[in-house]
PDB file of N, CA and C in Angstrom:
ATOM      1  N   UNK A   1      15.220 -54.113 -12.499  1.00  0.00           N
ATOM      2  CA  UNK A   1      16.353 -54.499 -13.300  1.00  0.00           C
ATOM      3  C   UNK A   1      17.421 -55.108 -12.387  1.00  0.00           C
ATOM      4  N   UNK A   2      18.100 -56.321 -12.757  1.00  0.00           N
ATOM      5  CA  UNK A   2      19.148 -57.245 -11.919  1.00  0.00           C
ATOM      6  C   UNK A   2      20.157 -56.529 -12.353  1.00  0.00           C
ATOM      7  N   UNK A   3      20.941 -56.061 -11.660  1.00  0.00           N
ATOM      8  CA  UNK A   3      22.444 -55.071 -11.879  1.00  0.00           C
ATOM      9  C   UNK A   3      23.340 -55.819 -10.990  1.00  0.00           C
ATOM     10  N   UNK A   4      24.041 -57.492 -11.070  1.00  0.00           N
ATOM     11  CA  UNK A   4      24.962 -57.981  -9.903  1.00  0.00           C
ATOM     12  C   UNK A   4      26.025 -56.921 -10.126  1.00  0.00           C
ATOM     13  N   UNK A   5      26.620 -56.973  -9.101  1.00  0.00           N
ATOM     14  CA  UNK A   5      28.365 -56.499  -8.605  1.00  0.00           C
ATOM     15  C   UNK A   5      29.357 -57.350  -9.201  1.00  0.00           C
ATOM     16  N   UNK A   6      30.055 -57.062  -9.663  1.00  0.00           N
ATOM     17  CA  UNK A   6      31.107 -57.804 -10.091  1.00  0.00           C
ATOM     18  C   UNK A   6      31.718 -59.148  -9.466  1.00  0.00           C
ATOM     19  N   UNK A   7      31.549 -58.963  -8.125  1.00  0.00           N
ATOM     20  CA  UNK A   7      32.256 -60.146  -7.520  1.00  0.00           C
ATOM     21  C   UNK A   7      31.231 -60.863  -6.340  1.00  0.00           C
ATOM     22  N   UNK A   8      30.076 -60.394  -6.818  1.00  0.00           N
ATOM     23  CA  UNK A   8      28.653 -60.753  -6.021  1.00  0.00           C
ATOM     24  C   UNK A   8      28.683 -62.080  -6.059  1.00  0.00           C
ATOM     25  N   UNK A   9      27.903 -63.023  -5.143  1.00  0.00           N
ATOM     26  CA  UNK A   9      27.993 -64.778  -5.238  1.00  0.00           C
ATOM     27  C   UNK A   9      27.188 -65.108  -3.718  1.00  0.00           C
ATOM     28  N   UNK A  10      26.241 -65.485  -4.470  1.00  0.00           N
ATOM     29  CA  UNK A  10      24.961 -65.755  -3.390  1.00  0.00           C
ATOM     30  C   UNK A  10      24.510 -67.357  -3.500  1.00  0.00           C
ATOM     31  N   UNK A  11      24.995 -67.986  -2.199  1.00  0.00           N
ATOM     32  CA  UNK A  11      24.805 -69.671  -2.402  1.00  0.00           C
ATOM     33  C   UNK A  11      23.693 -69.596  -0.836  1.00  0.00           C
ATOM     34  N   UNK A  12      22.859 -70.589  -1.269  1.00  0.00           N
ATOM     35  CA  UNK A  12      21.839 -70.577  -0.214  1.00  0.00           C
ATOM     36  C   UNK A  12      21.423 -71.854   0.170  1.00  0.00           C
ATOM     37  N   UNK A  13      21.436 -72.131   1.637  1.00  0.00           N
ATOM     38  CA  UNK A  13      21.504 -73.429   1.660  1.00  0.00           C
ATOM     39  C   UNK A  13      20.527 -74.021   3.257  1.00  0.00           C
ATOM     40  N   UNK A  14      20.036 -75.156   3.197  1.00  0.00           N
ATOM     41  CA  UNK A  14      19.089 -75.343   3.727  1.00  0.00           C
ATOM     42  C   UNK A  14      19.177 -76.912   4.112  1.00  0.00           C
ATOM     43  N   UNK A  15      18.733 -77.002   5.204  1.00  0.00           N
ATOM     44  CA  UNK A  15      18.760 -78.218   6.125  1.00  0.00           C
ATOM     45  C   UNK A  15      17.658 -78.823   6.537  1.00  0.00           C
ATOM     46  N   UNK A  16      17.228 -80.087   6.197  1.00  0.00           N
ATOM     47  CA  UNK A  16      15.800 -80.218   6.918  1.00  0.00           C
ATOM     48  C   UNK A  16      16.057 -81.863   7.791  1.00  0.00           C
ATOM     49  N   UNK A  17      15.556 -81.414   8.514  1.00  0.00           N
ATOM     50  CA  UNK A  17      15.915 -82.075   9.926  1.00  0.00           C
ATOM     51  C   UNK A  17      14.423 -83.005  10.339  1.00  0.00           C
ATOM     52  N   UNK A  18      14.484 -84.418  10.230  1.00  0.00           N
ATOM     53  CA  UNK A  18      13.562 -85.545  10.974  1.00  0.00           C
ATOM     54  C   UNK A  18      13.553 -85.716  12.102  1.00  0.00           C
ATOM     55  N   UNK A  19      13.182 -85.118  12.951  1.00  0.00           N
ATOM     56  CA  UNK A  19      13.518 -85.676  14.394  1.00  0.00           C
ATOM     57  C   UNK A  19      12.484 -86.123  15.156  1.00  0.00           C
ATOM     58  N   UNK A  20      12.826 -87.325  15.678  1.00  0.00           N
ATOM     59  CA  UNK A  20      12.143 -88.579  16.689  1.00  0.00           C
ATOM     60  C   UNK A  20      12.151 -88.013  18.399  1.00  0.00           C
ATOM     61  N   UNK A  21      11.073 -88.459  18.358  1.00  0.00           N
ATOM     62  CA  UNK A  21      11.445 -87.477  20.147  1.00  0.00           C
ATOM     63  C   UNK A  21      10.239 -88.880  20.769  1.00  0.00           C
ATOM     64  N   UNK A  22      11.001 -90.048  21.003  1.00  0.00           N
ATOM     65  CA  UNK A  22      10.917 -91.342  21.596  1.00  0.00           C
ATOM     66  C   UNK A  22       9.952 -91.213  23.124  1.00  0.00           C
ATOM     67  N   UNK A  23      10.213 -90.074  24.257  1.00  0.00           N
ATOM     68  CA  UNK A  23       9.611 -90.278  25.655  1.00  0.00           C
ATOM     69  C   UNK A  23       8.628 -89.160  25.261  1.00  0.00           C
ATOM     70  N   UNK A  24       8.266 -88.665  24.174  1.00  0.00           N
ATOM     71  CA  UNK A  24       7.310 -87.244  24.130  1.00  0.00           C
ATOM     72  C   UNK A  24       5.785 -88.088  24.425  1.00  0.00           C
ATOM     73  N   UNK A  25       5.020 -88.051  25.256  1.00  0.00           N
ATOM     74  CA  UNK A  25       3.439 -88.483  25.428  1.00  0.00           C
ATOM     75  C   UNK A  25       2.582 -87.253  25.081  1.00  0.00           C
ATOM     76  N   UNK A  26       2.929 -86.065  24.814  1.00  0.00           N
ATOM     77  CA  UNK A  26       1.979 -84.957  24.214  1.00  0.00           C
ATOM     78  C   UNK A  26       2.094 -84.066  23.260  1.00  0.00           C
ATOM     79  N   UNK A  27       1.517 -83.426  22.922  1.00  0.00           N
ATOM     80  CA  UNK A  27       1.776 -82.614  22.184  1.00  0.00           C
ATOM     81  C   UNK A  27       3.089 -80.984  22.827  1.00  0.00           C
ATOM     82  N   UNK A  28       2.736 -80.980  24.005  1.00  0.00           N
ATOM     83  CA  UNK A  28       3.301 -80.052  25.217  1.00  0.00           C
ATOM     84  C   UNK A  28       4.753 -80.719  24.712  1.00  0.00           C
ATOM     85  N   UNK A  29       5.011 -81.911  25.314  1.00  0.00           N
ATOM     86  CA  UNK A  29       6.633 -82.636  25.209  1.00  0.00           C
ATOM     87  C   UNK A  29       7.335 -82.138  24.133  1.00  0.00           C
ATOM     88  N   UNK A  30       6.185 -82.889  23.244  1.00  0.00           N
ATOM     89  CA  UNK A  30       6.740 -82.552  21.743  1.00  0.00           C
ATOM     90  C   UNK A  30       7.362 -81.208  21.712  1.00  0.00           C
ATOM     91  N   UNK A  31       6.350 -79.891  21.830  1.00  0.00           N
ATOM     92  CA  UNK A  31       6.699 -78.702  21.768  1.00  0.00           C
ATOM     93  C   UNK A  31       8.303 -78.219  22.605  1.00  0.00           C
ATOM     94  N   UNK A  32       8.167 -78.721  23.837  1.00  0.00           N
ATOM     95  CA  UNK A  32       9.484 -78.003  24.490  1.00  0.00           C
ATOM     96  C   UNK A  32      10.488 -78.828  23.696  1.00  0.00           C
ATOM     97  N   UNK A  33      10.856 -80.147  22.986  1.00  0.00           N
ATOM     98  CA  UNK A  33      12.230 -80.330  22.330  1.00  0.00           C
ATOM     99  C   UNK A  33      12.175 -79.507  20.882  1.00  0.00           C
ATOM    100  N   UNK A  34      10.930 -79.532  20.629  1.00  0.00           N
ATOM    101  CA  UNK A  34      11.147 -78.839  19.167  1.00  0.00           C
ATOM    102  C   UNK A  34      11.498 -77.551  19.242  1.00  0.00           C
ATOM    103  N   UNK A  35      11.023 -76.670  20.299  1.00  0.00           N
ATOM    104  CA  UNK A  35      10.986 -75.475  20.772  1.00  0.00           C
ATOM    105  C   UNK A  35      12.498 -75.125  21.215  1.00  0.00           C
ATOM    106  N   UNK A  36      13.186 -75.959  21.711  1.00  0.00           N
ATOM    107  CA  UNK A  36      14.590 -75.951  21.956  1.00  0.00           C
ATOM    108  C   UNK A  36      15.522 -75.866  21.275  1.00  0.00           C
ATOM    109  N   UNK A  37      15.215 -76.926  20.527  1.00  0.00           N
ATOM    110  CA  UNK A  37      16.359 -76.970  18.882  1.00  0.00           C
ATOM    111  C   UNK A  37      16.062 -76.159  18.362  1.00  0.00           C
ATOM    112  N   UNK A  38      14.936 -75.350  17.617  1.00  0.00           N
ATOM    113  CA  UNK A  38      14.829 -74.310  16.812  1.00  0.00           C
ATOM    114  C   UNK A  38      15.494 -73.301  17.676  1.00  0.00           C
ATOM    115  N   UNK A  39      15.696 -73.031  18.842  1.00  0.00           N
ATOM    116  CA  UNK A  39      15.847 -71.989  19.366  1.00  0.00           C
ATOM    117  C   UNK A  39      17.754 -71.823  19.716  1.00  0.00           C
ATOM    118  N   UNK A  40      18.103 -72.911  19.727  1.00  0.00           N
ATOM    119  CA  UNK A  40      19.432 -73.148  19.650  1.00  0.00           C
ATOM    120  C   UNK A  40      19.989 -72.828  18.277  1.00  0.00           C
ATOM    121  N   UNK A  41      19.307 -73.850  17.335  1.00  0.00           N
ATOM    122  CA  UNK A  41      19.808 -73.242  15.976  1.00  0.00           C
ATOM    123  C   UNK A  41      19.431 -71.553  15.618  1.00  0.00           C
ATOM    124  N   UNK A  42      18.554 -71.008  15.804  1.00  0.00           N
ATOM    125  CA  UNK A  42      18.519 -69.394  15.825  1.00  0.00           C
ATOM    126  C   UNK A  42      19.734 -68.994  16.587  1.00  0.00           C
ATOM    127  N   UNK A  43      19.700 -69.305  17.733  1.00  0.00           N
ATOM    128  CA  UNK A  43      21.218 -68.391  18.536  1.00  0.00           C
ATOM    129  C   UNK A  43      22.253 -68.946  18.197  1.00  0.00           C
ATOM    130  N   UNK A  44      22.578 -70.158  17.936  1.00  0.00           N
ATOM    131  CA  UNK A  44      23.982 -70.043  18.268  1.00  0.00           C
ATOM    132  C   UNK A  44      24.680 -70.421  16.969  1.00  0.00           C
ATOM    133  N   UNK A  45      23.644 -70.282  15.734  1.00  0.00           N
ATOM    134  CA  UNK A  45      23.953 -70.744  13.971  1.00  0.00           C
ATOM    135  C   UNK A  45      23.292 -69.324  13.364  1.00  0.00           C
ATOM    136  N   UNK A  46      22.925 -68.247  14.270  1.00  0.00           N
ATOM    137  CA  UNK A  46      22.478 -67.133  13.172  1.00  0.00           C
ATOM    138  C   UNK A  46      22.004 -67.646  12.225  1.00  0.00           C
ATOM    139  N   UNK A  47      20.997 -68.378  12.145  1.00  0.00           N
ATOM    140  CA  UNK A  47      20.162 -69.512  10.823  1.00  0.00           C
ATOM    141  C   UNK A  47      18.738 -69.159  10.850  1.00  0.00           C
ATOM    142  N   UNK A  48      18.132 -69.025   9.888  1.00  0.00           N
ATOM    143  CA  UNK A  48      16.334 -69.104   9.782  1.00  0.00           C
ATOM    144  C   UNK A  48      15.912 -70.689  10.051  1.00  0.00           C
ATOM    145  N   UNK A  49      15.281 -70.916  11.517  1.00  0.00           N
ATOM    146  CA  UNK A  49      14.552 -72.198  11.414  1.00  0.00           C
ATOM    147  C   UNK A  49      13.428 -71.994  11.786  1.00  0.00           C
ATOM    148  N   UNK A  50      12.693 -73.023  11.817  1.00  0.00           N
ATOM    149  CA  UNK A  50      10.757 -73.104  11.554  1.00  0.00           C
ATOM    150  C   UNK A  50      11.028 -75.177  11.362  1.00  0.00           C
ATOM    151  N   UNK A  51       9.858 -75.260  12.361  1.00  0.00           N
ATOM    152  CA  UNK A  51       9.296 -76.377  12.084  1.00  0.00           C
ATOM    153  C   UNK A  51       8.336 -75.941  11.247  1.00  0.00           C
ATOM    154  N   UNK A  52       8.435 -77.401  10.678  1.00  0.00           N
ATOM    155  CA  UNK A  52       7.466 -77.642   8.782  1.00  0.00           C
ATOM    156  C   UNK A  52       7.092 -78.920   8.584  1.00  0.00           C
ATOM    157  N   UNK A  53       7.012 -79.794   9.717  1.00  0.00           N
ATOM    158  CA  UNK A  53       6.290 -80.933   9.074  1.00  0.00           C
ATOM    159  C   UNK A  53       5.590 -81.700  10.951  1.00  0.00           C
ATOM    160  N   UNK A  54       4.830 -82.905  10.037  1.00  0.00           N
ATOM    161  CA  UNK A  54       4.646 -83.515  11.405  1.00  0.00           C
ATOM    162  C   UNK A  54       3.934 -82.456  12.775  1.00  0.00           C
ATOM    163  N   UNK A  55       3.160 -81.649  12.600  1.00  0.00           N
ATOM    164  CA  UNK A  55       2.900 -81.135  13.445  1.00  0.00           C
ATOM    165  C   UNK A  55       2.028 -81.326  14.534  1.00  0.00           C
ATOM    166  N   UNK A  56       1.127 -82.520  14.448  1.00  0.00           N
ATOM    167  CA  UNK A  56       0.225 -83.082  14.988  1.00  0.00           C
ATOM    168  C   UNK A  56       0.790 -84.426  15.502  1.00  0.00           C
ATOM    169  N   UNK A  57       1.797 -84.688  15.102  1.00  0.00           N
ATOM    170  CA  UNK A  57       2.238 -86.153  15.903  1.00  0.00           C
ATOM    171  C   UNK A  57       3.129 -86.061  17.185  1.00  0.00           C
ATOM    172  N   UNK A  58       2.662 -86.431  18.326  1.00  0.00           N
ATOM    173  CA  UNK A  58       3.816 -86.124  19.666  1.00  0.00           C
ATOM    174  C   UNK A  58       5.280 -86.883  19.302  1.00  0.00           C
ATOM    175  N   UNK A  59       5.554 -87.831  18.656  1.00  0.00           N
ATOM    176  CA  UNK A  59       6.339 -88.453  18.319  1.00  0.00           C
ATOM    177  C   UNK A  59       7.572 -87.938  17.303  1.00  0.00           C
ATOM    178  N   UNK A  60       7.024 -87.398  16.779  1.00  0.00           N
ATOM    179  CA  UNK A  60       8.107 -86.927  15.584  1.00  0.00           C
ATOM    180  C   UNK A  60       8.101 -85.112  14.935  1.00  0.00           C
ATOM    181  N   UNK A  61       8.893 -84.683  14.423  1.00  0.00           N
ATOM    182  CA  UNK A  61       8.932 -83.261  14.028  1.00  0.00           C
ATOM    183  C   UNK A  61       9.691 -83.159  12.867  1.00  0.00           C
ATOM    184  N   UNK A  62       9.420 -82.133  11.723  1.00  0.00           N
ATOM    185  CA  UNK A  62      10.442 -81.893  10.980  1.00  0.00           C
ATOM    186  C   UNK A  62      10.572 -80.074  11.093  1.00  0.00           C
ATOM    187  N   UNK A  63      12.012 -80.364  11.020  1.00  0.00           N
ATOM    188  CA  UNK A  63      12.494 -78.802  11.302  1.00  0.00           C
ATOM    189  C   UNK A  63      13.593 -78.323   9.973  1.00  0.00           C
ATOM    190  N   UNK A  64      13.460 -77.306   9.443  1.00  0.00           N
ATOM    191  CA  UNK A  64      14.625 -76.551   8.408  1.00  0.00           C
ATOM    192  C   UNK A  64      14.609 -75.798   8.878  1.00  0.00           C
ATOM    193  N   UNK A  65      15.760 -75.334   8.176  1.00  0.00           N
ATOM    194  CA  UNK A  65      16.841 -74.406   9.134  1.00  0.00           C
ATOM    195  C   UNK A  65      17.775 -74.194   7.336  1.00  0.00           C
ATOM    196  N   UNK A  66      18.069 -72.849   7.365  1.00  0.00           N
ATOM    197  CA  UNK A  66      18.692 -72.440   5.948  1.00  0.00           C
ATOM    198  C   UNK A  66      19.570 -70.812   6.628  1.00  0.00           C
ATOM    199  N   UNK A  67      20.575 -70.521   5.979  1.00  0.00           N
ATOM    200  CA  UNK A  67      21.772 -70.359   5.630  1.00  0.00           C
ATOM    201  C   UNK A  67      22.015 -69.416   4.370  1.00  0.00           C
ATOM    202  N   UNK A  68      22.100 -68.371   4.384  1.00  0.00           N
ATOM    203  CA  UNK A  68      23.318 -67.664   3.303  1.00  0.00           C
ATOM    204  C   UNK A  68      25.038 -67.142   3.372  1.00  0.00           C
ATOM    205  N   UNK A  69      25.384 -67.060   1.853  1.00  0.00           N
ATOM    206  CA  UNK A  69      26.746 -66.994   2.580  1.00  0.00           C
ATOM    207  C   UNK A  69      27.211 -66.435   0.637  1.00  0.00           C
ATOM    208  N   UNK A  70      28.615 -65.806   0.891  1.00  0.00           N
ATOM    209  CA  UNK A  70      29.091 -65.731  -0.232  1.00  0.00           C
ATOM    210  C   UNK A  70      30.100 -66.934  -1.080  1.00  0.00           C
ATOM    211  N   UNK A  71      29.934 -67.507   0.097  1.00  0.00           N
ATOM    212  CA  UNK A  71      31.023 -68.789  -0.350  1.00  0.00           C
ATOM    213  C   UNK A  71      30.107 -70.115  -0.204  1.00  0.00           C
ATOM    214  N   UNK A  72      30.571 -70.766  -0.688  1.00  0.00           N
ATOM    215  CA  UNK A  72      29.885 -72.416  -0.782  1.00  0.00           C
ATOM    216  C   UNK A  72      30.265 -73.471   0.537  1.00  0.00           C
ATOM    217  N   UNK A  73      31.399 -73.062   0.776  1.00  0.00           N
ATOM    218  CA  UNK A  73      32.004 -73.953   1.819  1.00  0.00           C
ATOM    219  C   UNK A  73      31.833 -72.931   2.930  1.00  0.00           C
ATOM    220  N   UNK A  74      31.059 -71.944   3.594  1.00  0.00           N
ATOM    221  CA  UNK A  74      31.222 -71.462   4.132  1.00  0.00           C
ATOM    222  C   UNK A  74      29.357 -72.026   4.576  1.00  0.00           C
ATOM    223  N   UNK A  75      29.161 -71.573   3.973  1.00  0.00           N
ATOM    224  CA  UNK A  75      27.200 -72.608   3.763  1.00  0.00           C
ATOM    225  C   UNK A  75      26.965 -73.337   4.138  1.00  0.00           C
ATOM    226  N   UNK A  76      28.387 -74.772   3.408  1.00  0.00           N
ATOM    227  CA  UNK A  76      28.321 -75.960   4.077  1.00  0.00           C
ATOM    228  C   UNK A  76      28.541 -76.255   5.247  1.00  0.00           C
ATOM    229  N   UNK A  77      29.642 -75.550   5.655  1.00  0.00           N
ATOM    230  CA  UNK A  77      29.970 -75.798   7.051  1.00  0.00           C
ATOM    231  C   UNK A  77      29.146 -75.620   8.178  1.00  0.00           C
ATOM    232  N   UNK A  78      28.374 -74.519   7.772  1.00  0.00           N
ATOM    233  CA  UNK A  78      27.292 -73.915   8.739  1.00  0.00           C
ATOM    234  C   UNK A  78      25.982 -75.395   8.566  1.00  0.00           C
ATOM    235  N   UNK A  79      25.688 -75.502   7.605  1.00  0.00           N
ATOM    236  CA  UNK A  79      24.836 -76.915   7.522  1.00  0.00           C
ATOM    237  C   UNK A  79      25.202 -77.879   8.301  1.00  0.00           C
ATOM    238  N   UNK A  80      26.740 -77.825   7.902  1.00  0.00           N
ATOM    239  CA  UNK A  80      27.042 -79.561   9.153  1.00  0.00           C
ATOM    240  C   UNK A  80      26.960 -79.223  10.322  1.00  0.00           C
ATOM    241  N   UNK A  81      27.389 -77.722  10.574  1.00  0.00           N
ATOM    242  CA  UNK A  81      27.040 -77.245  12.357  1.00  0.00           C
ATOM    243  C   UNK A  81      25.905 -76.949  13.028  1.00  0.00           C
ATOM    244  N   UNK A  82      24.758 -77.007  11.962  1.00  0.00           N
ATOM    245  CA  UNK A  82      23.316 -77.762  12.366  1.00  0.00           C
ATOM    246  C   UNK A  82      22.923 -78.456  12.514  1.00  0.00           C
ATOM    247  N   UNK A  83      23.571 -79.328  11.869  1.00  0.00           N
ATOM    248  CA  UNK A  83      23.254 -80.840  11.914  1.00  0.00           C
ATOM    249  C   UNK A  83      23.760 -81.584  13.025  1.00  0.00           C
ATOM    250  N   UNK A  84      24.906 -80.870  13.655  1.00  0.00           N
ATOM    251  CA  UNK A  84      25.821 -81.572  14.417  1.00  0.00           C
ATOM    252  C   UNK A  84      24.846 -80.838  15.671  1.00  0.00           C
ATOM    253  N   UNK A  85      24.272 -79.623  15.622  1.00  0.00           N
ATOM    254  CA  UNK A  85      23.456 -79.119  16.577  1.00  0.00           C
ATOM    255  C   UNK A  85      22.739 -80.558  17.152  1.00  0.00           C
ATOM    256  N   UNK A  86      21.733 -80.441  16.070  1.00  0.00           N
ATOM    257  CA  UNK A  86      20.476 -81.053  16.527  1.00  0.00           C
ATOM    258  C   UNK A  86      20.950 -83.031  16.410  1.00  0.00           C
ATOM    259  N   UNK A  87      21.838 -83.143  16.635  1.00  0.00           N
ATOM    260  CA  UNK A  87      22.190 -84.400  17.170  1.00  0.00           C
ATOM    261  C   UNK A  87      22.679 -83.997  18.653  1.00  0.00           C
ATOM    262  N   UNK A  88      22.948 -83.221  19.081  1.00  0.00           N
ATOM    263  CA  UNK A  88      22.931 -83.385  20.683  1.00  0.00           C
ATOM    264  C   UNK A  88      21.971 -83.279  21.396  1.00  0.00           C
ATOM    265  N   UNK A  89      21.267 -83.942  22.671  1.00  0.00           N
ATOM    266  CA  UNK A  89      20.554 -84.079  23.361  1.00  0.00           C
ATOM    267  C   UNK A  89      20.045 -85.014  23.495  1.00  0.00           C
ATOM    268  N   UNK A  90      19.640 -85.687  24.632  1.00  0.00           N
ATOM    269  CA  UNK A  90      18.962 -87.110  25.075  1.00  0.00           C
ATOM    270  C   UNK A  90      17.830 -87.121  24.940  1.00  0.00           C
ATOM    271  N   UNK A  91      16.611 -86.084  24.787  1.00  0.00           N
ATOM    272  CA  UNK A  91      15.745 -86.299  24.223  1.00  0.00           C
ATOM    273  C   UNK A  91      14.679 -86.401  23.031  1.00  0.00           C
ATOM    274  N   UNK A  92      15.648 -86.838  22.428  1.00  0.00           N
ATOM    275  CA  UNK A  92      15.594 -86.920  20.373  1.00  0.00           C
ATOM    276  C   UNK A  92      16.862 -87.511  19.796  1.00  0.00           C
ATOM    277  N   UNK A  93      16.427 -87.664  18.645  1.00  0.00           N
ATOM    278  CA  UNK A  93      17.634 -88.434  17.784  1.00  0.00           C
ATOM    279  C   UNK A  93      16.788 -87.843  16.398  1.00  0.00           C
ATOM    280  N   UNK A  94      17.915 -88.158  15.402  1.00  0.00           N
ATOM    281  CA  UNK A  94      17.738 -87.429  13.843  1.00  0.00           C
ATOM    282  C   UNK A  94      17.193 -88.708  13.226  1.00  0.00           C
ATOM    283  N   UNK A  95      16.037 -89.371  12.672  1.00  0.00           N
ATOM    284  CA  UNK A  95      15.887 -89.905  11.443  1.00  0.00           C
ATOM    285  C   UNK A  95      16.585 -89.588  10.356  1.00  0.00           C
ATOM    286  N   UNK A  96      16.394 -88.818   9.923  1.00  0.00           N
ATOM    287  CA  UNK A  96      16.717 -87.988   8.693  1.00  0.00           C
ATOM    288  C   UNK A  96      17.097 -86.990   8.506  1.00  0.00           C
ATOM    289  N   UNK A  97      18.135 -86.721   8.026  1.00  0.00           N
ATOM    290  CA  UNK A  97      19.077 -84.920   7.673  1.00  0.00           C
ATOM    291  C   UNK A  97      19.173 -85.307   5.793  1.00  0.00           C
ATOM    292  N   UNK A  98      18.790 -83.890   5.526  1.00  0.00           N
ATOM    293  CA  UNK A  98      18.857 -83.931   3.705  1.00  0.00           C
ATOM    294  C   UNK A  98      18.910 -82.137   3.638  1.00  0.00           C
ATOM    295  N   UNK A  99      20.309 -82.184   3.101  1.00  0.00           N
ATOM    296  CA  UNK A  99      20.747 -80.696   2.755  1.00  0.00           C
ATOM    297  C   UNK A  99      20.999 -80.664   1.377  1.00  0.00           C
ATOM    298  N   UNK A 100      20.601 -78.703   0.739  1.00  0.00           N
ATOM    299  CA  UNK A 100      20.287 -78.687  -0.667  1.00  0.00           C
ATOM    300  C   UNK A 100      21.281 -77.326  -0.265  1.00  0.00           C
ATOM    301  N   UNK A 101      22.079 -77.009  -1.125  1.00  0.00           N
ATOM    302  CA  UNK A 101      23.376 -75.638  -1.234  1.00  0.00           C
ATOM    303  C   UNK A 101      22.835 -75.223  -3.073  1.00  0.00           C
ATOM    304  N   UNK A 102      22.408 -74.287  -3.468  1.00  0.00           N
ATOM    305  CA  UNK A 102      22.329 -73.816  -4.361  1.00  0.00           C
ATOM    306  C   UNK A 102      22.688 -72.429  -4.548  1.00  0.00           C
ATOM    307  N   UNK A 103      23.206 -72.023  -5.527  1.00  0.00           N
ATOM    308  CA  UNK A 103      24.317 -70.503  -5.881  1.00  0.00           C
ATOM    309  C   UNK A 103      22.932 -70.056  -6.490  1.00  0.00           C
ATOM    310  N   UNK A 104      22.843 -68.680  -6.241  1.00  0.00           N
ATOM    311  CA  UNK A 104      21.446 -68.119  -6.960  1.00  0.00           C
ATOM    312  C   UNK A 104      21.910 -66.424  -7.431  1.00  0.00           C
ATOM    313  N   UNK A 105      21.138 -65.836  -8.145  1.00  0.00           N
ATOM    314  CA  UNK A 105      21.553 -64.957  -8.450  1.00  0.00           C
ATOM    315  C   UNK A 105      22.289 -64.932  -9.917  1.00  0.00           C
ATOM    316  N   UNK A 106      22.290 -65.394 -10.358  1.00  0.00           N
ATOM    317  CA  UNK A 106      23.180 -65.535 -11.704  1.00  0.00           C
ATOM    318  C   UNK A 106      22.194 -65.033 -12.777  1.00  0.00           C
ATOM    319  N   UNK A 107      22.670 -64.133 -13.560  1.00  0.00           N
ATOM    320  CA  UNK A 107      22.288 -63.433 -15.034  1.00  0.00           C
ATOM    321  C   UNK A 107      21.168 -64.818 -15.816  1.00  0.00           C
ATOM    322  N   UNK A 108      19.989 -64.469 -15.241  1.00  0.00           N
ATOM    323  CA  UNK A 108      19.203 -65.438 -16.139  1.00  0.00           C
ATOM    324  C   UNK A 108      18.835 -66.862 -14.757  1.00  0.00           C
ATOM    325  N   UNK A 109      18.849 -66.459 -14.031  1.00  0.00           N
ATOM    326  CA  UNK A 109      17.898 -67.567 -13.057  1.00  0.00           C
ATOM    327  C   UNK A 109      17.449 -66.576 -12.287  1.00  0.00           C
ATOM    328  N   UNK A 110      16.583 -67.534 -11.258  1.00  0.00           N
ATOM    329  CA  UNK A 110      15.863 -66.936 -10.332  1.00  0.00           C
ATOM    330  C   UNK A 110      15.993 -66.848  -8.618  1.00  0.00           C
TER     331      UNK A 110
END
């Protein structure tokens, strides 16, 4: 049985990250930048990340990385400070960033 709290508010939000890794010649290369950023975003964004795409190409990676929070702008912010993560470093650049913030928990969703 769902019993919220009165002032309960659960927004959940998630980042998925394209990243190009231009001088990678192996699969090894590949691994230590991908291996880095996920590991940065774990420490220093308290965030769930996991690469999830592209796993076989030395060239490219996709990584998410997601976020809870009681506030919406508190979610977001943490999203752009992932995003702003994984744009630093000389060995990669972002193709693509696409973030989804959804409030969950509400009387009658899932």
């Amino acid at each position: 049985m769902y019993l919220p709290a009165p002032d309960e508010s659960l927004w959940i939000g998630v980042v998925r990250l394209v990243v190009h890794i231009p001088r990678s010649l192996s699969l090894k290369d590949r691994r230590r930048v991908v291996q880095s950023l996920v590991s940065r975003i774990l420490v220093r964004h308290h965030a769930a990340a996991a690469e999830v795409g592209h796993l076989d190409n030395p060239g490219a990676a996709v990584i998410a990385a997601t976020v809870i929070s009681n506030d919406p702008r508190v979610a977001k912010a943490r999203l752009d400070a992932i995003r702003v993560e994984a744009e630093k470093g000389g060995d990669h650049w972002l193709a693509e960033v696409t973030t989804w913030l959804e409030k969950k928990g509400e009387h009658g969703s899932s």
